[in-house]
Protein backbone atom coordinates (compact mmCIF):
# COMPACT_ATOMS: atom_id res chain seq x y z
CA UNK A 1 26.87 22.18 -51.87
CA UNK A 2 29.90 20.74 -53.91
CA UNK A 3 31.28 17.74 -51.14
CA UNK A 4 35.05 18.40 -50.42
CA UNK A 5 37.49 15.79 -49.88
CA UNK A 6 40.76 16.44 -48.12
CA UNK A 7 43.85 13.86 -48.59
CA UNK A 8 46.93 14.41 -46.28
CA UNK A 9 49.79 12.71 -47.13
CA UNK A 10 53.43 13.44 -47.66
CA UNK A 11 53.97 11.05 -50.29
CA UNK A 12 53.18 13.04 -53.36
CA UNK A 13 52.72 10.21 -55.73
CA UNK A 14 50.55 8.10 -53.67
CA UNK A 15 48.24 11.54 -52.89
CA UNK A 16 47.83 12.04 -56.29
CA UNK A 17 46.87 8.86 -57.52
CA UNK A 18 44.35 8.43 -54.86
CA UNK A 19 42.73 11.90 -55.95
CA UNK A 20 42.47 10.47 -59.60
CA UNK A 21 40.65 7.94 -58.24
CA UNK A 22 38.05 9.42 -56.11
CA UNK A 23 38.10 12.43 -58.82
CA UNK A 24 36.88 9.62 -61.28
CA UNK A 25 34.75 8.43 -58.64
CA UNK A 26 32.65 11.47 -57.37
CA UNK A 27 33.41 13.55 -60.06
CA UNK A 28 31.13 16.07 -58.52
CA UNK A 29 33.60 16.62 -55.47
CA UNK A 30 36.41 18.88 -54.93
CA UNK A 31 39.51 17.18 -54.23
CA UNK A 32 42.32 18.43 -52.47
CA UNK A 33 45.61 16.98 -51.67
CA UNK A 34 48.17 18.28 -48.86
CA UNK A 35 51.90 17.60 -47.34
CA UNK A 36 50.36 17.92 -44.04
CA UNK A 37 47.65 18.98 -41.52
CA UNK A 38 49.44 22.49 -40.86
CA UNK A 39 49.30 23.22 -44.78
CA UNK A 40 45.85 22.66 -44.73
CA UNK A 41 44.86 24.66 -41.20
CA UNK A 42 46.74 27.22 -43.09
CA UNK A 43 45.07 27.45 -46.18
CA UNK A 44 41.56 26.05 -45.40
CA UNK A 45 40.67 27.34 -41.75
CA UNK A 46 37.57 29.86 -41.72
CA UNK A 47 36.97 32.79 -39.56
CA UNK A 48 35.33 31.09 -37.12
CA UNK A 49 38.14 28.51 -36.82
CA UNK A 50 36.27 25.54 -38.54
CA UNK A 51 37.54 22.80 -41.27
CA UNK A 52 35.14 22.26 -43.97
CA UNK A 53 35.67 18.82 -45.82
CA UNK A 54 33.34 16.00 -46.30
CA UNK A 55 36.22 12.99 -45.67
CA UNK A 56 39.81 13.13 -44.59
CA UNK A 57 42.31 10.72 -46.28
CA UNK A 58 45.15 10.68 -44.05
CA UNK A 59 48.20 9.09 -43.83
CA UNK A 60 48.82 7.29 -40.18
CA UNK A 61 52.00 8.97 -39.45
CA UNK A 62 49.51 12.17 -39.50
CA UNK A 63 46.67 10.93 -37.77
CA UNK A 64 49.70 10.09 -34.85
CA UNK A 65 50.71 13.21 -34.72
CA UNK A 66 47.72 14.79 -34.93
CA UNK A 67 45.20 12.56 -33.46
CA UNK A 68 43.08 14.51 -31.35
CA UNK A 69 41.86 16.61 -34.57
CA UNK A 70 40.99 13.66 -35.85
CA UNK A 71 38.76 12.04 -32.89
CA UNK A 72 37.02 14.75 -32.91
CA UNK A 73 36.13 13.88 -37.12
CA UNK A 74 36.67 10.27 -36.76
CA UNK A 75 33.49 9.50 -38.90
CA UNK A 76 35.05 11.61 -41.55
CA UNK A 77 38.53 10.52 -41.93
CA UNK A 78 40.15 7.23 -43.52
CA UNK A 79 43.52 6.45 -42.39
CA UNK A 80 46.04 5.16 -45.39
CA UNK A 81 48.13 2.63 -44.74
CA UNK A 82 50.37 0.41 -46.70
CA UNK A 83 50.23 -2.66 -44.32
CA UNK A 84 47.87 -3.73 -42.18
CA UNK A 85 48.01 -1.17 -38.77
CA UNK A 86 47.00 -2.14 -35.31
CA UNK A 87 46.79 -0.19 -31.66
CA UNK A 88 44.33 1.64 -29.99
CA UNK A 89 45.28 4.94 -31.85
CA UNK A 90 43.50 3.32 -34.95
CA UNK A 91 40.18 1.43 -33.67
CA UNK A 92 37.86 4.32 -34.37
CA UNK A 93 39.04 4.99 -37.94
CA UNK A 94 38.36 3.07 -40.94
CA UNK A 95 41.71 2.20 -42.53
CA UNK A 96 42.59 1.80 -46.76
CA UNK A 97 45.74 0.02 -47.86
CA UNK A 98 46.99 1.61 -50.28
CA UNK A 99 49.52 -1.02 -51.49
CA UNK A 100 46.66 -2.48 -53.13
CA UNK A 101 46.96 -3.41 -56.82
CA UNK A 102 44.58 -0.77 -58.27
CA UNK A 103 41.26 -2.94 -59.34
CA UNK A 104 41.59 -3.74 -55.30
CA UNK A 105 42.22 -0.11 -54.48
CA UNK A 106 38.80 1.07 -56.65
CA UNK A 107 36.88 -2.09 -54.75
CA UNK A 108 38.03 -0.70 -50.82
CA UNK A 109 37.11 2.50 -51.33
CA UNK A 110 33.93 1.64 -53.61
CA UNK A 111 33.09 -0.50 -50.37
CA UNK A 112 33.55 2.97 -48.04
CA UNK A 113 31.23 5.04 -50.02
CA UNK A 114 28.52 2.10 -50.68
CA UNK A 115 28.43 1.16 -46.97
CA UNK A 116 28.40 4.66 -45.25
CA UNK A 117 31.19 3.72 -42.95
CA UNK A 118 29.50 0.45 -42.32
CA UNK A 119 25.87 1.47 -42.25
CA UNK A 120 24.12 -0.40 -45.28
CA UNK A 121 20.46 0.92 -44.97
CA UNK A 122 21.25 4.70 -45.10
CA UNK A 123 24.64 5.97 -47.39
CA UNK A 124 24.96 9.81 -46.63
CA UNK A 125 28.40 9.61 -47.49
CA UNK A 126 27.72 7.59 -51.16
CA UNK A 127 28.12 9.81 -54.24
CA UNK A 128 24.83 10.80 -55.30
CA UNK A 129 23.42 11.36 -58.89
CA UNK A 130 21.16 12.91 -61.04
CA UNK A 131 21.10 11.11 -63.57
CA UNK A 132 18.64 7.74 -64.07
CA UNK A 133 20.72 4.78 -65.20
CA UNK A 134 18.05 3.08 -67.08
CA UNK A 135 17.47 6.22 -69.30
CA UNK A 136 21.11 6.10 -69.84
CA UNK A 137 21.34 2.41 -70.83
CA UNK A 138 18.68 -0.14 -72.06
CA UNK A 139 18.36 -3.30 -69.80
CA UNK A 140 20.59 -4.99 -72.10
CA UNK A 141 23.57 -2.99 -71.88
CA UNK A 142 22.71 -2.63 -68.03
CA UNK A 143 23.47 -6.38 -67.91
CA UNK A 144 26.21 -6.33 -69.99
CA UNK A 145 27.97 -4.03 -67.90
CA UNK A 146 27.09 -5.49 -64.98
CA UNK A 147 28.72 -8.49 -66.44
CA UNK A 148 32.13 -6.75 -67.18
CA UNK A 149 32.60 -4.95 -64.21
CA UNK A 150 32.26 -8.41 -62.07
CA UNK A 151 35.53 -9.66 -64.55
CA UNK A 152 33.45 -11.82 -67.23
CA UNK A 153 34.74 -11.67 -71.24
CA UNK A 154 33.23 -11.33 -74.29
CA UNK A 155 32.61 -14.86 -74.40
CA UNK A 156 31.03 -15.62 -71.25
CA UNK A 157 28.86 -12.59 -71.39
CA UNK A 158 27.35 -13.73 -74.59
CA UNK A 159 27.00 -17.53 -73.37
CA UNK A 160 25.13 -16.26 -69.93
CA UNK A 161 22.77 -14.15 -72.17
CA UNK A 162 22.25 -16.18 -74.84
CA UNK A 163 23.41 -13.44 -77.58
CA UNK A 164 26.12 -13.79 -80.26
CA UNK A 165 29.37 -12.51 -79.64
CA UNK A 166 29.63 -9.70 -81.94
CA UNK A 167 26.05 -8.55 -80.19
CA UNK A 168 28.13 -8.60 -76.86
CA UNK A 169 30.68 -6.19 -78.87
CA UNK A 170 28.23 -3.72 -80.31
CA UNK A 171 26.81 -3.54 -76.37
CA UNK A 172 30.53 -2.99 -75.33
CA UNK A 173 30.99 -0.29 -77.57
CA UNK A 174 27.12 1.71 -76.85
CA UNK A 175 28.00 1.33 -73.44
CA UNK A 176 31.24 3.29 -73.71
CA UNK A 177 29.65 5.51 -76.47
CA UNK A 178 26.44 6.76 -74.02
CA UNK A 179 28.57 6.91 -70.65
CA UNK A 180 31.66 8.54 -72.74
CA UNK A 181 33.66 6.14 -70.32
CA UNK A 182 36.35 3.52 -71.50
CA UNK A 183 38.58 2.03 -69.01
CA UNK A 184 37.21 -0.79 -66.87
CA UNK A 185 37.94 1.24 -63.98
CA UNK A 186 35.47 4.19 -64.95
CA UNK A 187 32.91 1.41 -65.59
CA UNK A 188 33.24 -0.14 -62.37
CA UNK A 189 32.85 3.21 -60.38
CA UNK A 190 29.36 4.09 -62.75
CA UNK A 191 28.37 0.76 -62.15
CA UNK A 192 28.71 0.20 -58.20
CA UNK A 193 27.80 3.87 -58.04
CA UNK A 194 24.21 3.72 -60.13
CA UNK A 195 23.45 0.30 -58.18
CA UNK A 196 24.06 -2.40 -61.23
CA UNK A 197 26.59 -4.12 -58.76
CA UNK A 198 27.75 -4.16 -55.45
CA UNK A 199 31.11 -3.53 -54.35
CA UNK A 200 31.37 -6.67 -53.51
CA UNK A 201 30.74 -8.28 -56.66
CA UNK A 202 33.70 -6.14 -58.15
């Protein structure tokens, strides 16, 4: 079953950059963006009146005004925010500030996934894969990229592993090659997602 994702937000621009991101990020899902909870009961409801989605993104001027759909799928949703929020409306949710720069963005919602809503031993909600890392990448260029996604250059990668710079380069560029990936960002999200780093690390 393909996991769908639901964001609810009136700002257009924010909704969409968030779906690029978790789009990039569990590229397996179907992402859907919407102006508001109404647009989505309208298009999404079933026949027997339930809401199939996997998370709700939602922004809190929505979860206000609609907040006892939300208790009921409080596990499920994730309340956007661009400053910090407080009150007893938003105890139960799990909140994402979305006025993050975007490498801090990636890292709060990488965080999400890899914890499960804070449970660390079992991740239901972490994008799964197929594929095996290590018959993707050798070790090698499993530590490399474990080394760029935690912020170290070419330089410092080739000092910690004791290889020559342009080795470090030719890893860079496999790496890329065999994942068909080339922003940092895409990197980070295979790398905390196939287990070569934590979010934390980021």
């Amino acid at each position: 079953m393909i996991p769908r994702i639901a964001i609810i937000d009136q700002n257009t621009l924010e909704a969409t950059g968030l779906k690029s991101i978790i789009s990039d990020m569990v590229p397996m899902a179907d992402v859907s963006t919407f102006s508001s909870l109404e647009a989505l009961l309208q298009e999404e409801e079933s026949s027997d009146g339930t809401v199939q989605f996997f998370h709700f993104f939602v922004s809190s001027q929505v979860l206000i005004a609609h907040a006892d759909f939300f208790l009921a799928r409080q596990k499920q949703t994730i309340v956007l925010t661009s400053q910090p929020i407080a009150g007893r409306q938003f105890e139960h949710f799990h909140t994402l500030n979305t006025s993050q720069l975007e490498h801090d963005l990636l890292k709060s919602i990488l965080t999400l996934f890899q914890h499960a809503h804070g449970n660390q031993q079992q991740r239901p909600h972490a994008p799964h894969f197929t594929e095996n890392t290590e018959s993707v990448l050798s070790p090698r260029e499993a530590e490399v990229l474990s080394l760029v996604v935690r912020g170290f250059i070419n330089k410092e990668i080739a000092d910690r592993l004791c290889i020559s710079l342009p080795t470090v380069i030719s890893h860079r560029k496999n790496i890329c090659d065999k994942l068909h990936l080339r922003s940092v960002s895409s990197l980070t999200i295979y790398a905390v997602t196939h287990g070569l780093v934590s979010a934390e690390e980021i």
